[in-house]
Protein backbone atom coordinates (compact mmCIF):
# COMPACT_ATOMS: atom_id res chain seq x y z
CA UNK A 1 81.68 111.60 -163.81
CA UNK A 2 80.37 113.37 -160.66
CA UNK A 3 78.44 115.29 -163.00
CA UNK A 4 77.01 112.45 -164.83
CA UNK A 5 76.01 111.01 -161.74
CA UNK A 6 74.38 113.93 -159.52
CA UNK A 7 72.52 114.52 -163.12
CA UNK A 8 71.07 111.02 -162.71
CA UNK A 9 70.86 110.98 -158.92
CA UNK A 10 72.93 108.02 -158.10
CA UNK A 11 73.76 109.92 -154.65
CA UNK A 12 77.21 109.15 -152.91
CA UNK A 13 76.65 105.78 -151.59
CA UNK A 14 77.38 102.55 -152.73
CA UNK A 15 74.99 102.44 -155.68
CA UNK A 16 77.09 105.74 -157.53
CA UNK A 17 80.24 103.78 -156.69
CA UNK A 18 79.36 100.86 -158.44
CA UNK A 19 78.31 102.85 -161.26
CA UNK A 20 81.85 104.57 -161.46
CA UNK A 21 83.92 100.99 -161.00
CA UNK A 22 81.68 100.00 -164.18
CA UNK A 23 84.05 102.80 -166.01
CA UNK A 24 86.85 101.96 -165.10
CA UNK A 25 89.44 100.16 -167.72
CA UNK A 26 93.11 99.89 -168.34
CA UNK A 27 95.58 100.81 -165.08
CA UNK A 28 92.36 101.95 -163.20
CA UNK A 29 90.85 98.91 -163.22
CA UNK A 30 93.54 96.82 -162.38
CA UNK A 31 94.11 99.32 -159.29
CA UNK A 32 90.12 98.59 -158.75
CA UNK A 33 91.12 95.03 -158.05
CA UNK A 34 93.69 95.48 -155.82
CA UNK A 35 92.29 98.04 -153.61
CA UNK A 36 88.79 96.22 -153.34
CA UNK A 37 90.65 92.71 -153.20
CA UNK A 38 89.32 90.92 -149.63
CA UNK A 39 87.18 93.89 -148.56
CA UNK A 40 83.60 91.78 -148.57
CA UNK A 41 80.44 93.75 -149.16
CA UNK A 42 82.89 97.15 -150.16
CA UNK A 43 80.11 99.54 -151.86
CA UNK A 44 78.12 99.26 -148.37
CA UNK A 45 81.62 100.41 -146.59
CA UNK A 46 82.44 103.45 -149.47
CA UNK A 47 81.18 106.35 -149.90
CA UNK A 48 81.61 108.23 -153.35
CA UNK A 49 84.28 110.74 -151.84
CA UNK A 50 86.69 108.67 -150.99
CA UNK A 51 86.86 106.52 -154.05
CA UNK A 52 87.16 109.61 -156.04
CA UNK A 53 89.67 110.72 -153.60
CA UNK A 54 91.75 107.23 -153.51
CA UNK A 55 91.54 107.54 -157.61
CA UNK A 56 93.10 110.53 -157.90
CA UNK A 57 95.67 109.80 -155.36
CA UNK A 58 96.82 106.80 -156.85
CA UNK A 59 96.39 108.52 -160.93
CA UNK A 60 97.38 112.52 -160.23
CA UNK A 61 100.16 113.92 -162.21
CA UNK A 62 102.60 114.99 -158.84
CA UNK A 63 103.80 117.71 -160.87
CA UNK A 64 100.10 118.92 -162.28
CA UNK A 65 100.15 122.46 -160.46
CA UNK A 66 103.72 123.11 -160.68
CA UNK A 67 102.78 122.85 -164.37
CA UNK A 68 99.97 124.51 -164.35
CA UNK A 69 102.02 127.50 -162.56
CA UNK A 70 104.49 127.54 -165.04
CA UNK A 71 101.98 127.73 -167.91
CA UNK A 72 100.51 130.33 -166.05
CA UNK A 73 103.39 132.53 -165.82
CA UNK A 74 103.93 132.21 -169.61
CA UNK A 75 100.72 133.11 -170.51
CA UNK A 76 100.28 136.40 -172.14
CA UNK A 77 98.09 137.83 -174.88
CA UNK A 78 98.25 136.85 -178.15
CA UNK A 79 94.37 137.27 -178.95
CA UNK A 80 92.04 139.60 -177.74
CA UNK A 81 91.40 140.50 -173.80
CA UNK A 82 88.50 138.22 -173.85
CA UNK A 83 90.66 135.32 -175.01
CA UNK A 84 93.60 136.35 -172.70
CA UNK A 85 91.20 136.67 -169.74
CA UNK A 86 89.56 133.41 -170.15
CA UNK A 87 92.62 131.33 -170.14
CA UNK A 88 93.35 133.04 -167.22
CA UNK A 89 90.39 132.04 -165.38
CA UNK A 90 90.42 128.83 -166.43
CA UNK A 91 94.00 128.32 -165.33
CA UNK A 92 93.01 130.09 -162.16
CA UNK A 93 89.94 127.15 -161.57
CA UNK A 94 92.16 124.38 -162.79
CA UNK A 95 95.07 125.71 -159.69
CA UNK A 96 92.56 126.39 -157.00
CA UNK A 97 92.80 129.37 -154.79
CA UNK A 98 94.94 127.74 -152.18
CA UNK A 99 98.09 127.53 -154.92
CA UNK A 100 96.89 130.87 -157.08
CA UNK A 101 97.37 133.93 -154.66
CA UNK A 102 97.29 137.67 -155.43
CA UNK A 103 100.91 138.05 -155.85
CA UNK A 104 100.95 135.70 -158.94
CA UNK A 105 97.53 137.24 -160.32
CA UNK A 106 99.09 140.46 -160.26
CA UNK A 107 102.14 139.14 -162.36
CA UNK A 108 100.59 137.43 -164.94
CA UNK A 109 98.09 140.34 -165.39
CA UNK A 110 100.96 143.19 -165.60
């Protein structure tokens, strides 16, 4: 979505948060209504980051890089080193630096 709307240059303000409320369906939007419930004139107040931030608080998996370690640490090569090494890296994106560390590169790689 952030993608979609730097592509179109919605910017951060009000106007790209409107645009990403008009997505919303399901659990989201029912959390849309309760968080924006009594707050008059909200897209002037919000900037982009911090409804993207207060959606993925309220929707993250708590467990999603404890997961994504242990997935990680089972990974090993079934394919070629080109296959092997791009799951890596992608696991390695989807974790961050903060949670990756040398230590359990240098595991899953020996």
């Amino acid at each position: 979505m952030r993608q979609y709307l730097d592509t179109v240059g919605l910017g951060t303000d009000g106007k790209a948060c409107r645009v990403l409320v008009s997505y919303l369906k399901g659990d989201a939007l029912i959390w849309w209504r309760s968080f924006s419930s009594g707050k008059r004139n909200i897209f002037d107040q919000l900037a982009l980051d911090e409804l993207v931030d207060a959606l993925e608080e309220q929707f993250r998996d708590i467990d999603r890089d404890l997961k994504l370690r242990d997935k990680l640490l089972k990974l090993h090569q079934t394919g070629s080193v080109q296959q092997f090494v791009t799951q890596f890296k992608q696991l390695q994106l989807e974790l961050g630096q903060q949670a990756f560390g040398d230590e359990l590169a240098l595991h899953v790689f020996v």
